[in-house]
C-alpha atoms as a PDB file:
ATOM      1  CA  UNK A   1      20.198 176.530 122.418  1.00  0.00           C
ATOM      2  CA  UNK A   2      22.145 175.986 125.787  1.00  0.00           C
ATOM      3  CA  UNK A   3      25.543 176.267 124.556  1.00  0.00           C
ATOM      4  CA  UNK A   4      24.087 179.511 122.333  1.00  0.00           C
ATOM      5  CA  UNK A   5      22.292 180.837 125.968  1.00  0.00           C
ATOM      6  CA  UNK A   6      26.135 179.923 127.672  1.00  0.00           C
ATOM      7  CA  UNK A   7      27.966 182.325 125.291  1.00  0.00           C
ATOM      8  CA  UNK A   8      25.599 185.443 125.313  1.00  0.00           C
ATOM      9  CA  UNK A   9      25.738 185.335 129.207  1.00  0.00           C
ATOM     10  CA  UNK A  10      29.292 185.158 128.995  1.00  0.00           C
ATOM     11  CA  UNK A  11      29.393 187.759 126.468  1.00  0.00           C
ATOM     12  CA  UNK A  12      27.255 190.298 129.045  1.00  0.00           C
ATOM     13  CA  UNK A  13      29.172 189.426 131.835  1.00  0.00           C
ATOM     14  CA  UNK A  14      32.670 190.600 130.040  1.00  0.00           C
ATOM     15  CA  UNK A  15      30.779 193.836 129.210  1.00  0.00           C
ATOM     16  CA  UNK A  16      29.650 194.141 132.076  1.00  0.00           C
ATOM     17  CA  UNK A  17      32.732 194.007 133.760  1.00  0.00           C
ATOM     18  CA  UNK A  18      34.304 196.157 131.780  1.00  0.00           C
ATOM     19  CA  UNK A  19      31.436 198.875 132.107  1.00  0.00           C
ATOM     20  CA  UNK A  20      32.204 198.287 136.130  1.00  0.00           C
ATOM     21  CA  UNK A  21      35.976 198.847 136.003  1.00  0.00           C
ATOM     22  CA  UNK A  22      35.846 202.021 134.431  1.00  0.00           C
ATOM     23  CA  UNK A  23      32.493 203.550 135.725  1.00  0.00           C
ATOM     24  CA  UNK A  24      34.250 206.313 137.096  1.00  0.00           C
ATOM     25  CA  UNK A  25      34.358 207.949 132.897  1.00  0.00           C
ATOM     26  CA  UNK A  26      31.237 210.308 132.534  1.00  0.00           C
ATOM     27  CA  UNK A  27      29.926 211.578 129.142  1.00  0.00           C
ATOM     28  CA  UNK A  28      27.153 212.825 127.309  1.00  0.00           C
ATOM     29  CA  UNK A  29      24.943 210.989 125.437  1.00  0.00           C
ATOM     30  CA  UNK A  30      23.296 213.550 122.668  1.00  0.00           C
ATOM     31  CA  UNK A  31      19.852 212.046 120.405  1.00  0.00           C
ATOM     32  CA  UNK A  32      18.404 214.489 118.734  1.00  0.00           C
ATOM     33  CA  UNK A  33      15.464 214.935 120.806  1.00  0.00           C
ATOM     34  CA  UNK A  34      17.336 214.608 124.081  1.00  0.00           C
ATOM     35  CA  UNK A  35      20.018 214.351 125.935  1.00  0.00           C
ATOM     36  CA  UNK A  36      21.874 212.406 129.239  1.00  0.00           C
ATOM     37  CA  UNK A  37      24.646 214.456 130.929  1.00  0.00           C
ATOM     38  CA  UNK A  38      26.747 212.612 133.268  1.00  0.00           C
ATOM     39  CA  UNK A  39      26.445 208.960 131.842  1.00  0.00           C
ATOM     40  CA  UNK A  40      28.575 205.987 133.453  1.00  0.00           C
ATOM     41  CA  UNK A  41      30.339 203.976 131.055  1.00  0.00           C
ATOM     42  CA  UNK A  42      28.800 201.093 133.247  1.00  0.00           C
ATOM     43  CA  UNK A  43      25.252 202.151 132.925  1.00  0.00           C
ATOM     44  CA  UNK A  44      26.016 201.998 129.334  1.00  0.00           C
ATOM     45  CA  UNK A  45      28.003 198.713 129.706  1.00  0.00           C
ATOM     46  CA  UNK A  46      25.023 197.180 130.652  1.00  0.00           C
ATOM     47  CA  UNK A  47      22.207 198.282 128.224  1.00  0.00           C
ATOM     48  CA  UNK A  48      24.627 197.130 125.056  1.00  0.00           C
ATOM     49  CA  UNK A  49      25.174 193.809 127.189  1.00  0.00           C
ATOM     50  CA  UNK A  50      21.120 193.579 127.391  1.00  0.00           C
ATOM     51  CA  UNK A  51      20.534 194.571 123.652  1.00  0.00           C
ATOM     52  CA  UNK A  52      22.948 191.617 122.833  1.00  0.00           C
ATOM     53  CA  UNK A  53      21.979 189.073 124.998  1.00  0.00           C
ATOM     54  CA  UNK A  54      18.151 189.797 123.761  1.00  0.00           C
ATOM     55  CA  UNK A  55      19.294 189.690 120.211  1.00  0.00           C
ATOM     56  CA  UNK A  56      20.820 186.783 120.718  1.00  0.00           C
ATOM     57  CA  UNK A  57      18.329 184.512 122.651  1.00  0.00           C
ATOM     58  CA  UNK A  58      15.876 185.628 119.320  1.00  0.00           C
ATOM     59  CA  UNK A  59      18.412 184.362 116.673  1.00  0.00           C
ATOM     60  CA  UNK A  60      18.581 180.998 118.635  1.00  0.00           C
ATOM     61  CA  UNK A  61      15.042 180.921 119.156  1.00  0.00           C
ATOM     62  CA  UNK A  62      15.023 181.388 115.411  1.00  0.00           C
ATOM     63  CA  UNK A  63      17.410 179.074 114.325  1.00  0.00           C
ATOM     64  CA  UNK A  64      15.905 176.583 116.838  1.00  0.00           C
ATOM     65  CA  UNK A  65      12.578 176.621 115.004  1.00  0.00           C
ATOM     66  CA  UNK A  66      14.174 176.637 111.495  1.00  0.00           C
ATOM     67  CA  UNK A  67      15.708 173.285 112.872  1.00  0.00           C
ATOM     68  CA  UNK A  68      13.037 172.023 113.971  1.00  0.00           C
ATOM     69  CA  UNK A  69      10.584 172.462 111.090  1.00  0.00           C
ATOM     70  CA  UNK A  70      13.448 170.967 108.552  1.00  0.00           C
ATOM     71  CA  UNK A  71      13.732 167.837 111.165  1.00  0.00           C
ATOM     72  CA  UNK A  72       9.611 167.642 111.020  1.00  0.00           C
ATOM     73  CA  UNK A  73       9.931 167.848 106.745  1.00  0.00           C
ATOM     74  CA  UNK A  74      12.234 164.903 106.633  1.00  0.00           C
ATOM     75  CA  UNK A  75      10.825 162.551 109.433  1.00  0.00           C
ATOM     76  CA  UNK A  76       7.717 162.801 106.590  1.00  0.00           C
ATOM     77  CA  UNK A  77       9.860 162.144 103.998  1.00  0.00           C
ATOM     78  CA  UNK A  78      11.602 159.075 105.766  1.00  0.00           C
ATOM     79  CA  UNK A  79       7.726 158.180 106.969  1.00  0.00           C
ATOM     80  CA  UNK A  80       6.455 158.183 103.654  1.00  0.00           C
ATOM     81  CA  UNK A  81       9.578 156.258 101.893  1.00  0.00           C
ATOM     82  CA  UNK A  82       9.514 153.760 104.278  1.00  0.00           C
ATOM     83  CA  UNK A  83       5.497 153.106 103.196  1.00  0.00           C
ATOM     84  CA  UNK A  84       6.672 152.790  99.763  1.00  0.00           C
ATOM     85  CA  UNK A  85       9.541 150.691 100.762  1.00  0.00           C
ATOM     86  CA  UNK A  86       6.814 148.182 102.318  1.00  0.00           C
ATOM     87  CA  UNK A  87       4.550 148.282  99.753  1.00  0.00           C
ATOM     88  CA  UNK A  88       7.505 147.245  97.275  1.00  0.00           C
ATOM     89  CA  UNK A  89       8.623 144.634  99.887  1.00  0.00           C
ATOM     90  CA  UNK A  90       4.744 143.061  99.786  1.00  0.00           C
ATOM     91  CA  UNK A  91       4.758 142.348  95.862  1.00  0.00           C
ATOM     92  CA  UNK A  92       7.780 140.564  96.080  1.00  0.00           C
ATOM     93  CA  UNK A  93       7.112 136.440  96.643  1.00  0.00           C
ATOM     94  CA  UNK A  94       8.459 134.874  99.543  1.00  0.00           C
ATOM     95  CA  UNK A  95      11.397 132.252  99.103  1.00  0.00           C
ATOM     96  CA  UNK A  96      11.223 129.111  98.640  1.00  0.00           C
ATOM     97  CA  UNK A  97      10.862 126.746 101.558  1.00  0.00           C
ATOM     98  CA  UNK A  98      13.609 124.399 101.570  1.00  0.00           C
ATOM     99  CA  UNK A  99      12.535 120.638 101.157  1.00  0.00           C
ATOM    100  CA  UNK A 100      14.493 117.157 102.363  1.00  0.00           C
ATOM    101  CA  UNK A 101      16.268 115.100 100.287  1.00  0.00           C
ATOM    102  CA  UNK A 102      14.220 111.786 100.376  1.00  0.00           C
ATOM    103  CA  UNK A 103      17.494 109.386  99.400  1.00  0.00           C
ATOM    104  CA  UNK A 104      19.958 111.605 101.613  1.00  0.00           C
ATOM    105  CA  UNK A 105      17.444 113.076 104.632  1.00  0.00           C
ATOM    106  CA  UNK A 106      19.378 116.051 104.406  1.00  0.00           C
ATOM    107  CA  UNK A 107      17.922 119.339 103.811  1.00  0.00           C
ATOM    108  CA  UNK A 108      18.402 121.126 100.204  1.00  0.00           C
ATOM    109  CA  UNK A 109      20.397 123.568  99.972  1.00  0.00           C
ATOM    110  CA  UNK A 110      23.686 121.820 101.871  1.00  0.00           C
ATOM    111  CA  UNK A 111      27.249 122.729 101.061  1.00  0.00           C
ATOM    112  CA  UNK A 112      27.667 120.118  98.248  1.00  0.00           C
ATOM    113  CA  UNK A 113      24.801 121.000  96.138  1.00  0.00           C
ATOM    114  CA  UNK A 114      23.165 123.190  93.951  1.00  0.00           C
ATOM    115  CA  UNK A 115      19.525 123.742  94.579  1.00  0.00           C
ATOM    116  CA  UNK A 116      17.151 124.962  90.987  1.00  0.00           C
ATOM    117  CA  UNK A 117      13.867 126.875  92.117  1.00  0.00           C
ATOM    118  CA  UNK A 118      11.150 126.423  90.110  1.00  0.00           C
ATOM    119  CA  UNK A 119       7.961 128.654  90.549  1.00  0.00           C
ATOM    120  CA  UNK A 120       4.537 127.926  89.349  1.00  0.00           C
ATOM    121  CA  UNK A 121       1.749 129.960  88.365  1.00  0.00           C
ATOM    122  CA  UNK A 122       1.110 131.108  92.125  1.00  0.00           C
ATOM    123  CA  UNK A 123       2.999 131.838  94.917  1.00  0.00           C
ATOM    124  CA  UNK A 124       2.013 129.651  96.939  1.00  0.00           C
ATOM    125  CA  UNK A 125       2.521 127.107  94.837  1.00  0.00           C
ATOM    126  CA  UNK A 126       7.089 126.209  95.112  1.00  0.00           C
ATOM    127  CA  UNK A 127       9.222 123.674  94.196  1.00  0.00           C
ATOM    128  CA  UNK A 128      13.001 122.724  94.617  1.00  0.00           C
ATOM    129  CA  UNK A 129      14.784 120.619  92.818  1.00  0.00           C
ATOM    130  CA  UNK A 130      18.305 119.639  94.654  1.00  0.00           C
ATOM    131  CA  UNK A 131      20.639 118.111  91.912  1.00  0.00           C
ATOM    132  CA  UNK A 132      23.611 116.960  94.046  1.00  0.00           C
ATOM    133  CA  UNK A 133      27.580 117.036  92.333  1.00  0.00           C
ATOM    134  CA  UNK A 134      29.279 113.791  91.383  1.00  0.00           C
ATOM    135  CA  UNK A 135      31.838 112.589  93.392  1.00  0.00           C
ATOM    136  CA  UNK A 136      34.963 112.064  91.683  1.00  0.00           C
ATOM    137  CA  UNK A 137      36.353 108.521  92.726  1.00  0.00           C
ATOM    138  CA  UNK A 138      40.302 107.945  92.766  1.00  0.00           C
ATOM    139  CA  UNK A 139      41.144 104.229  91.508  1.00  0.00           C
ATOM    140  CA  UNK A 140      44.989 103.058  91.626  1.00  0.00           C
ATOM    141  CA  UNK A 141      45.714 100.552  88.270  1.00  0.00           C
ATOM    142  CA  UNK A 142      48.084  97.691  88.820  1.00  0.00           C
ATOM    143  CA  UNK A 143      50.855  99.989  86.402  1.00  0.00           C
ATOM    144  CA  UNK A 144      50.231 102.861  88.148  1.00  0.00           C
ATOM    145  CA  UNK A 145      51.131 101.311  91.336  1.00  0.00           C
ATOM    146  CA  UNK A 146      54.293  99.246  89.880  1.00  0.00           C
ATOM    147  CA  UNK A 147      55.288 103.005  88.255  1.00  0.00           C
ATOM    148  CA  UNK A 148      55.012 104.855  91.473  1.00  0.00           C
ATOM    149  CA  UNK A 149      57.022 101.882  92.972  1.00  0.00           C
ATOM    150  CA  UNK A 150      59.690 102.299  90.911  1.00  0.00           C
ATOM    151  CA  UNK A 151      59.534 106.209  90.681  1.00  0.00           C
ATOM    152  CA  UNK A 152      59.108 106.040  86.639  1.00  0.00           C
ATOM    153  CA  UNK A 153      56.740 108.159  86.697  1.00  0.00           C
ATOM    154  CA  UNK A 154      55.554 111.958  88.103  1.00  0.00           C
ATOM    155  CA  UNK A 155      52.965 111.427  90.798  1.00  0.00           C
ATOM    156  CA  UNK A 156      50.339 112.808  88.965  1.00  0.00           C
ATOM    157  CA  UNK A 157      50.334 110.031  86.172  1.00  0.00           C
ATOM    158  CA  UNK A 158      50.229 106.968  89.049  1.00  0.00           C
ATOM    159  CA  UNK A 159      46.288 108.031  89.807  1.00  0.00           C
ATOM    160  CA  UNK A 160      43.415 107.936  87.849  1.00  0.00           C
ATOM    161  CA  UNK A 161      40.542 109.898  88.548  1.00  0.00           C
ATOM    162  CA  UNK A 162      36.976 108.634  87.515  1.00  0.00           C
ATOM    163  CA  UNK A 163      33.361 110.761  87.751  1.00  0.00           C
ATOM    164  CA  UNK A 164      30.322 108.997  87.179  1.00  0.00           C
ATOM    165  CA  UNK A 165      27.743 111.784  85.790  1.00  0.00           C
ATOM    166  CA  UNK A 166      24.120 110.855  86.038  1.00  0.00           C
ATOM    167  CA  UNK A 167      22.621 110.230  82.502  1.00  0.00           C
ATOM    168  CA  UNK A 168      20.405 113.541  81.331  1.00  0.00           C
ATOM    169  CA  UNK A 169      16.057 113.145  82.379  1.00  0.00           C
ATOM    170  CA  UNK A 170      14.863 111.629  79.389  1.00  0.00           C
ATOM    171  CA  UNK A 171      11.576 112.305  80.787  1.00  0.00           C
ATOM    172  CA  UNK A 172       8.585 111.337  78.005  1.00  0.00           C
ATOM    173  CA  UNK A 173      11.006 109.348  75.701  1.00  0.00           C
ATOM    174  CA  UNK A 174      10.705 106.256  75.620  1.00  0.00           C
ATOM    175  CA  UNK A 175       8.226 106.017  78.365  1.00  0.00           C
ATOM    176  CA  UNK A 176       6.168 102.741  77.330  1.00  0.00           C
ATOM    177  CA  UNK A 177       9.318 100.439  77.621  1.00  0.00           C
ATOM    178  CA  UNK A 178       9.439 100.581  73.219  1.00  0.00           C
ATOM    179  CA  UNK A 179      12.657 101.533  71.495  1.00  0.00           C
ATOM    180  CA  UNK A 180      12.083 104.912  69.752  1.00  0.00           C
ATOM    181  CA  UNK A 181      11.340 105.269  66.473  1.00  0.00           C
ATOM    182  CA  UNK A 182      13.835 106.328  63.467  1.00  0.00           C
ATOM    183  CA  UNK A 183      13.014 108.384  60.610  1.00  0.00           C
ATOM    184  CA  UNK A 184      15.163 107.923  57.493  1.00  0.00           C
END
């Protein structure tokens, strides 16, 4: 509204002006129920310049309001997603707390393994289960050594790389210490 208020006070003041520099030119102004004899271009100068300025001010005062209420309509919108945007953020459970390693001491979810969440009936109620990576575990054999000492071989061949992998939970087989039964 300033910059609008700047421009039609500009805008007067040019007409204004130019209604001053030529106020010596006289006419006659006829309506059809009167009319002004002897009119100065300035006195004329400066009732268009009042007309606009007026006009003006009440199309800014307009489009002001028209701003305004469209601001107001979205700030309700925005109020009333961001109540739906909580209520969505409430139904969803909070993550799981992460729990120490009792061989390691190190908390779950480190850099070298892969944590499995498992959620029970409530949630309240979480577990983790950290299941850590083999290590892979280089081992030099006596001809690997006497190959890369002699340069027989590519580098690659004179290593051999072992990984021990953890046997599967066999959790509930074989549980009393008794070899399992076969059916034939």
């Amino acid at each position: 509204m300033r910059n609008a208020l700047i421009v039609l006070v500009i805008v007067a003041l040019v007409l204004v002006v130019l209604g001053a520099l030529n106020h010596t030119v006289l006419f006659d102004i006829d309506f059809l129920a009167v009319t002004w004899t002897a009119v100065s271009l300035f006195w004329v100068a400066v009732a268009v310049a009042a007309v606009i300025l007026v006009a003006g001010l009440g199309a800014a005062v307009l489009a002001r309001s028209s701003a305004v209420s469209a601001q107001r309509k979205l700030e309700v919108e925005l109020q009333s997603t961001y109540q739906r945007l909580r209520a969505a953020e409430a139904k969803i459970p909070e993550p799981a707390v992460p729990v120490r390693d009792a061989k390691s001491g190190a908390a779950a979810g480190a850099a070298s393994a892969d944590a499995a969440v498992t959620t029970a009936a409530e949630p309240e109620h979480t577990a983790v289960t950290v299941v850590e990576k083999p290590e892979a575990q280089t081992a030099v054999t006596p001809q690997a050594a006497e190959a890369a000492e002699t340069g027989d071989s590519p580098a690659e061949q004179t290593a051999v790389t072992v990984v021990e992998v953890p046997p599967a939970s066999t959790a509930g087989v074989g549980d009393t210490g008794e070899a399992p039964l076969s059916v034939s």
